[in-house]
N, C-alpha and C. Protein backbone atom coordinates (compact mmCIF):
# COMPACT_ATOMS: atom_id res chain seq x y z
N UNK A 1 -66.21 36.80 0.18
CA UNK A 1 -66.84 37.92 0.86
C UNK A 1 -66.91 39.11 -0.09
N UNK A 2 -67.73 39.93 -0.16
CA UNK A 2 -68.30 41.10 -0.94
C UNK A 2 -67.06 42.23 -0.39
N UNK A 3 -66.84 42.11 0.18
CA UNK A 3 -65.73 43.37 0.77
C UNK A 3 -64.79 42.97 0.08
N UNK A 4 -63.66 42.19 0.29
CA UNK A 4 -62.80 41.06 -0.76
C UNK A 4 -62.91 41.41 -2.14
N UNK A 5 -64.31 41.29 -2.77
CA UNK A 5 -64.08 41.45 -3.80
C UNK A 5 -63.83 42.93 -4.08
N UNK A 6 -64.50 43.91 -3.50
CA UNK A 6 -64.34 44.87 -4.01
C UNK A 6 -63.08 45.73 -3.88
N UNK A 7 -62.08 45.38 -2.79
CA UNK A 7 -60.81 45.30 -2.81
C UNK A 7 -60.11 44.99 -4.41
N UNK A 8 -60.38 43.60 -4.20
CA UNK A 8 -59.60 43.05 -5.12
C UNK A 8 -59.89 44.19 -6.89
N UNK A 9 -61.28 44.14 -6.77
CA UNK A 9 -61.81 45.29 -7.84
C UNK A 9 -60.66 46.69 -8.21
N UNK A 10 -60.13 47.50 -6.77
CA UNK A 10 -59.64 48.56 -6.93
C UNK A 10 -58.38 48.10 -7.53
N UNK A 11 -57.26 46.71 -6.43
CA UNK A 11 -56.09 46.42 -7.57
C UNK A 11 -56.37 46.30 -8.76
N UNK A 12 -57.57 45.67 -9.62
CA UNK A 12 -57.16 44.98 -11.16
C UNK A 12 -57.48 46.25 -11.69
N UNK A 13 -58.32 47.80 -11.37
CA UNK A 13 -58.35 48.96 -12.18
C UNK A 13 -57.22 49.82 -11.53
N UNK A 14 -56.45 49.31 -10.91
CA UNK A 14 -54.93 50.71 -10.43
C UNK A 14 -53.91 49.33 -10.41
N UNK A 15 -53.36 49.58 -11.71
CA UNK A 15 -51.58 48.61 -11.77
C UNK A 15 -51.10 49.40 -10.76
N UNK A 16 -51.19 50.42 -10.11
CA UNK A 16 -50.02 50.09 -9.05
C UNK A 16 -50.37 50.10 -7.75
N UNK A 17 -51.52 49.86 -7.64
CA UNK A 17 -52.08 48.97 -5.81
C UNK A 17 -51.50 47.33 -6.01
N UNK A 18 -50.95 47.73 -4.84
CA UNK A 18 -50.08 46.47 -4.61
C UNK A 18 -51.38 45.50 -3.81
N UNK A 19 -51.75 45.77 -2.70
CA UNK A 19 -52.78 45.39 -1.90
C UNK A 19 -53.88 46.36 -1.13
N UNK A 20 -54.58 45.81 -0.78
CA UNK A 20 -55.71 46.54 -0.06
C UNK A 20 -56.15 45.73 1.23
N UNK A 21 -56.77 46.63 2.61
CA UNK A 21 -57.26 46.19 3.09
C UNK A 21 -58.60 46.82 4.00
N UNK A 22 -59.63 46.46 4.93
CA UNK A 22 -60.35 47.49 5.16
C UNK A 22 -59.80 47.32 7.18
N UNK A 23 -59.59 47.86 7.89
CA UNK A 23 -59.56 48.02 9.10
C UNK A 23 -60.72 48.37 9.80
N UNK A 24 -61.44 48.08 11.80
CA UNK A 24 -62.01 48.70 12.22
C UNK A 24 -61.20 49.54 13.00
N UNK A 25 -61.52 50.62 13.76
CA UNK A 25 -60.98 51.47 13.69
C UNK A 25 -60.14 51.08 15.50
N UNK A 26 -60.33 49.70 16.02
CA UNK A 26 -59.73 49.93 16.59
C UNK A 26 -59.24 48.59 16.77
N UNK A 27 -58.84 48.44 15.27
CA UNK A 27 -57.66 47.79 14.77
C UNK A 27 -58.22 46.23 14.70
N UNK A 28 -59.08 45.48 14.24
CA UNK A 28 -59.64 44.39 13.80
C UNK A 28 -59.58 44.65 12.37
N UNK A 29 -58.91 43.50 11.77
CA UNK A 29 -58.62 43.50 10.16
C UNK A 29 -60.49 43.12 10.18
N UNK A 30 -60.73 43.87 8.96
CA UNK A 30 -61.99 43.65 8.24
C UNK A 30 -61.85 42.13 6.88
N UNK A 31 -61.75 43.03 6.24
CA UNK A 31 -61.27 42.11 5.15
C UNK A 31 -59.87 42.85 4.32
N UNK A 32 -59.34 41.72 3.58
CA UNK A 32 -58.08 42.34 2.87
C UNK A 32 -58.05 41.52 1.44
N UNK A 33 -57.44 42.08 0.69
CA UNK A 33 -56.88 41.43 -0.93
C UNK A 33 -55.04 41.81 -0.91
N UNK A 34 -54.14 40.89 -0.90
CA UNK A 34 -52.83 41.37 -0.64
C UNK A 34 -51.95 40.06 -1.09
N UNK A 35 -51.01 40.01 -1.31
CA UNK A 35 -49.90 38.95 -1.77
C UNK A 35 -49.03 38.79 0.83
N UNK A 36 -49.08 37.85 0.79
CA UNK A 36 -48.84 37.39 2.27
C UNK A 36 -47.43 38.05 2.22
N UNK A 37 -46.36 38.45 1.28
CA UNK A 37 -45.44 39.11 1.48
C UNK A 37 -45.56 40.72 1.72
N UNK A 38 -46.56 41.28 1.59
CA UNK A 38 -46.85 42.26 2.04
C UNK A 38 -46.31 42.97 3.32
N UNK A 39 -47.23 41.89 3.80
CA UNK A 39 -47.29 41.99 5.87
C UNK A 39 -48.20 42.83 5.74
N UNK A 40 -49.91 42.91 5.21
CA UNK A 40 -50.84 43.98 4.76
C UNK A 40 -51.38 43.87 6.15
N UNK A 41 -51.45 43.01 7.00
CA UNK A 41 -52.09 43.01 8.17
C UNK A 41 -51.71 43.86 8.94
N UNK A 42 -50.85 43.59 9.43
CA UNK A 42 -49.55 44.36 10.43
C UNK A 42 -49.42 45.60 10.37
N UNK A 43 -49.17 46.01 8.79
CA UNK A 43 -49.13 47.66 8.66
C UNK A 43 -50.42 47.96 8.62
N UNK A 44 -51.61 47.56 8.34
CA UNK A 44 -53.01 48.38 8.26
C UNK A 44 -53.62 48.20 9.49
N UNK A 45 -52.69 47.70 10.88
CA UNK A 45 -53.00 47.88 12.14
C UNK A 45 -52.27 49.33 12.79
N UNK A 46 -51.05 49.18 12.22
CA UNK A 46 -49.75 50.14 13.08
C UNK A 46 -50.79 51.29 12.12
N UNK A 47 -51.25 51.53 10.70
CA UNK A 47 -51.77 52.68 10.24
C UNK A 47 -52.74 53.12 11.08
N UNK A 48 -53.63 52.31 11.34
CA UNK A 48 -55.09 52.51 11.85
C UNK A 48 -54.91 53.23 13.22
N UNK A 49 -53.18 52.72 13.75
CA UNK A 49 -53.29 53.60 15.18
C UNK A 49 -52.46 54.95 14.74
N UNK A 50 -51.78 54.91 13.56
CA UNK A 50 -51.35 56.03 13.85
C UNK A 50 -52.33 57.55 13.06
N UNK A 51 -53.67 57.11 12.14
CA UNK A 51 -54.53 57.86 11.79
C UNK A 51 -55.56 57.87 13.04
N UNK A 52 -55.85 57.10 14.02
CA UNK A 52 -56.37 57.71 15.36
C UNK A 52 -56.04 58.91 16.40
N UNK A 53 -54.64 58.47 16.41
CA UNK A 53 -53.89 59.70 17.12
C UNK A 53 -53.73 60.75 16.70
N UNK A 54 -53.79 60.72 14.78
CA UNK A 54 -53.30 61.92 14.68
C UNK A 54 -54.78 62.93 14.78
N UNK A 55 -55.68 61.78 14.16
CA UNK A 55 -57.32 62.61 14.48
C UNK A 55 -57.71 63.51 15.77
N UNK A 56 -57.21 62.74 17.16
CA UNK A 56 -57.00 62.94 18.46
C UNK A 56 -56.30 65.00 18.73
N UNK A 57 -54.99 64.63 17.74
CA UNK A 57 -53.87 65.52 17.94
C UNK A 57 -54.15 66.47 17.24
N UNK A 58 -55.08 66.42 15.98
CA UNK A 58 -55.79 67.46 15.15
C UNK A 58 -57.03 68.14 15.48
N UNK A 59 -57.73 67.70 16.32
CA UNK A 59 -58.97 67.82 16.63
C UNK A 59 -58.37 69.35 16.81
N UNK A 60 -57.44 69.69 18.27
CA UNK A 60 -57.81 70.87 18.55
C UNK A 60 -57.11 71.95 17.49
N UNK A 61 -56.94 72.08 16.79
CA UNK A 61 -56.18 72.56 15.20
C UNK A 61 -58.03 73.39 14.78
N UNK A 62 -58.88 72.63 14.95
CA UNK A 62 -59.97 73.17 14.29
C UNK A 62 -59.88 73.50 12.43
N UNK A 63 -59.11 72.07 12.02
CA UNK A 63 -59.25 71.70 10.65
C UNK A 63 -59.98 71.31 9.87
N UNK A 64 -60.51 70.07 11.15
CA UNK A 64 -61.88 69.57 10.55
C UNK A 64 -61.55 67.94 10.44
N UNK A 65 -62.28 67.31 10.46
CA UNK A 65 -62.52 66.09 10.27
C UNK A 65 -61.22 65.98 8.91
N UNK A 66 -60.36 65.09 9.45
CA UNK A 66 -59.28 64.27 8.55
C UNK A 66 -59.96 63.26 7.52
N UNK A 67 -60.34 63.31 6.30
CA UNK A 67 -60.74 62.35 4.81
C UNK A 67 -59.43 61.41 4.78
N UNK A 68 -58.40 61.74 5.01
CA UNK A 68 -57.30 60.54 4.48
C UNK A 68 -56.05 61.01 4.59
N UNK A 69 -54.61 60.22 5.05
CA UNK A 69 -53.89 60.39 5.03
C UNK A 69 -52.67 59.33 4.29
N UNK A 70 -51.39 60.28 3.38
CA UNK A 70 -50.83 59.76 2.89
C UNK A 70 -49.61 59.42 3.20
N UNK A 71 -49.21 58.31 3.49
CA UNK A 71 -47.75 58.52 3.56
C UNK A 71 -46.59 58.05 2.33
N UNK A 72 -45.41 58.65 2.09
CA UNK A 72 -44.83 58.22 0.93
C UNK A 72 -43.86 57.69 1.98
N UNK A 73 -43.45 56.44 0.94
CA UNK A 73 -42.24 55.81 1.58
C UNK A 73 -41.14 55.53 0.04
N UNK A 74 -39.52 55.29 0.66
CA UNK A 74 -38.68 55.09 -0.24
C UNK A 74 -39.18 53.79 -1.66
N UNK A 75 -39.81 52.87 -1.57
CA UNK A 75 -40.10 51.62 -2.33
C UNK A 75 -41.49 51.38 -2.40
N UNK A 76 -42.30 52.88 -1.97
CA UNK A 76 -44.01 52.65 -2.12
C UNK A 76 -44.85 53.52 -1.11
N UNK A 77 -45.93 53.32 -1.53
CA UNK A 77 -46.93 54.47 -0.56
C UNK A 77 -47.62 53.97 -0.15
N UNK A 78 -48.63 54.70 1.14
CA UNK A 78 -49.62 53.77 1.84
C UNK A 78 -50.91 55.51 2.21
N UNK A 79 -52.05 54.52 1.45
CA UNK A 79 -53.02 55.27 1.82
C UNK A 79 -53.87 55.12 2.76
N UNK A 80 -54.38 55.57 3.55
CA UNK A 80 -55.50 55.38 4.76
C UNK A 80 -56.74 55.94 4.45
N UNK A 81 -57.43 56.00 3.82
CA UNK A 81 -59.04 56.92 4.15
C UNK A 81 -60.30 56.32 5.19
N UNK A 82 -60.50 57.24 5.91
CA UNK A 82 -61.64 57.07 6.88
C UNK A 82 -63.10 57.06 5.97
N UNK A 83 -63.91 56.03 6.21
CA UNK A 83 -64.52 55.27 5.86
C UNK A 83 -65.76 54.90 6.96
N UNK A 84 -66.55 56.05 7.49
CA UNK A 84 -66.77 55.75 8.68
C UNK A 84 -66.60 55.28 9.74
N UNK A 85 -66.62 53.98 9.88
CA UNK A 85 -66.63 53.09 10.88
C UNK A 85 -65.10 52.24 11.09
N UNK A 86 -64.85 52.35 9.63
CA UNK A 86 -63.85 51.67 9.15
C UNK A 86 -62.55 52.66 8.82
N UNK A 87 -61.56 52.12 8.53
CA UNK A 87 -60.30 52.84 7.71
C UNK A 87 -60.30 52.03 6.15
N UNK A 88 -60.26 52.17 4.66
CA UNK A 88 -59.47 51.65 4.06
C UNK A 88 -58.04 51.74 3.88
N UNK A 89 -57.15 51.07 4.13
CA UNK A 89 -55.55 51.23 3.68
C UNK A 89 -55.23 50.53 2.43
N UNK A 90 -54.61 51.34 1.50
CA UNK A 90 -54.39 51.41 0.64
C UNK A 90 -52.69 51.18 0.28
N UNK A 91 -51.65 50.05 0.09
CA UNK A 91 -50.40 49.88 -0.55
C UNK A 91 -50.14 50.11 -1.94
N UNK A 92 -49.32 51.35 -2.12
CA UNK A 92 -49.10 51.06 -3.74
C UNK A 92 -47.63 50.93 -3.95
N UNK A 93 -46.95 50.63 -5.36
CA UNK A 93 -45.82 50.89 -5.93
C UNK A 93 -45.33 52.25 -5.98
N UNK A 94 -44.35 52.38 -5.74
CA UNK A 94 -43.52 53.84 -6.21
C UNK A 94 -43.99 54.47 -7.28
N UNK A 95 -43.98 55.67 -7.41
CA UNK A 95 -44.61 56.36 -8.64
C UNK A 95 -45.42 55.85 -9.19
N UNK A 96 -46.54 54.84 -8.45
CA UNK A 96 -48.09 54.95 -8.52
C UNK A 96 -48.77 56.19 -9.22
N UNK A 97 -49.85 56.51 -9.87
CA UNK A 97 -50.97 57.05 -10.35
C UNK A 97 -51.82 57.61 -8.94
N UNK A 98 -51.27 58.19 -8.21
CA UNK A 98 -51.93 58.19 -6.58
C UNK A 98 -53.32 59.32 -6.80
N UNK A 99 -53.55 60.23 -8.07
CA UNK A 99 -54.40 60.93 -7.71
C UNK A 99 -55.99 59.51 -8.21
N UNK A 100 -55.28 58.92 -9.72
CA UNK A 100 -56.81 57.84 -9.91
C UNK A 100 -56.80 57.15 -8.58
N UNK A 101 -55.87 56.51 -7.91
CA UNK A 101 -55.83 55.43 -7.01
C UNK A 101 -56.74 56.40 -5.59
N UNK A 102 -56.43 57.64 -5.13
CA UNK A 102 -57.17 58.16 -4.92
C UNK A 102 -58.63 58.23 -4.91
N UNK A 103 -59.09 58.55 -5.86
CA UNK A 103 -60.51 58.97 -6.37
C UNK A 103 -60.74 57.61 -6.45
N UNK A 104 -60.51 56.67 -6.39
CA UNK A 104 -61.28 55.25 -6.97
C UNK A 104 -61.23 54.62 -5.56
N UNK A 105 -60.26 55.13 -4.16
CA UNK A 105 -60.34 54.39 -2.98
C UNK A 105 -61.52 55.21 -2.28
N UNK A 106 -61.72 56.13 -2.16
CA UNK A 106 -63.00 57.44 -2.19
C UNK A 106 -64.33 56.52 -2.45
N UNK A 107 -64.46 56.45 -3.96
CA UNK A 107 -65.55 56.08 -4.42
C UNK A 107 -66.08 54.44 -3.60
N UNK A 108 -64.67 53.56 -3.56
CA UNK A 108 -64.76 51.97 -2.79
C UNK A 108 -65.28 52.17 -1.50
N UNK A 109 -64.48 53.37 -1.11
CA UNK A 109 -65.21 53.24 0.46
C UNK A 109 -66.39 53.78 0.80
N UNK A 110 -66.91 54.60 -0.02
CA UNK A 110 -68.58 54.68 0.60
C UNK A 110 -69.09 53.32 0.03
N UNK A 111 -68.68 52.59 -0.54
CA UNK A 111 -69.41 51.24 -1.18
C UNK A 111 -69.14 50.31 -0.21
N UNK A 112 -67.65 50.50 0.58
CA UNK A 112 -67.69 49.58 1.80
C UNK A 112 -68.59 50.50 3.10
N UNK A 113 -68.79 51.34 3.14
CA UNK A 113 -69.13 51.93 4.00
C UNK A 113 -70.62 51.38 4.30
N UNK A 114 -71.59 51.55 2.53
CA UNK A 114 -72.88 50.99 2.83
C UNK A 114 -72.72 49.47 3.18
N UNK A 115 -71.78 48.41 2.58
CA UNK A 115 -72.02 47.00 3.42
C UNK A 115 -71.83 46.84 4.36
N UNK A 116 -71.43 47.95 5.23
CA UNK A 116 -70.70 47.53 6.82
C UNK A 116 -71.78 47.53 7.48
């Protein structure tokens, strides 16, 4: 699948994306690139609900439309960007390169955005 690959595209240019996957937004895995020890499914479901709610919980803030949220964890990070229709989530290694890994999940997802 063309989505697949272009996943797989963002790990082999960022050593420290562990996996990738694309979500709909109300929580149907799209496609994914990930090692099965991950559990890339599972968490880019529990993400997808918890970047809904917080969209929900921000709205009245009058911030503006949420681009992406990061979370750091003790053994790695997890990125989310909204993607229209879609979420990409993003797994990396600890002290990842998060601003390229960034800008290069940005650029993937309007590219998944036009195949959707």
């Amino acid at each position: 699948m063309i989505i697949e690959k272009v996943l797989h595209k963002l790990k082999e240019e960022n050593d420290g994306v562990l996996g990738s996957s694309v979500i709909e937004k109300g929580g149907f895995m799209v496609a994914m690139d990930a090692p099965p020890e991950l559990n890339i499914e599972k968490s880019s479901v529990m993400a997808a609900e918890v970047f809904n709610r917080l969209v929900r919980n921000v709205e009245s803030t009058k911030v503006g439309a949420i681009d992406y949220i990061m979370m750091e964890g003790s053994k790695g990070d997890m990125l989310v960007v909204d993607v229209g229709n879609v979420y990409l989530f993003v797994r990396t290694k600890k002290n990842a390169t998060i601003a390229k890994i960034m800008e290069d999940a940005k650029d993937i997802g309007k590219k998944i955005e036009a195949l959707i």
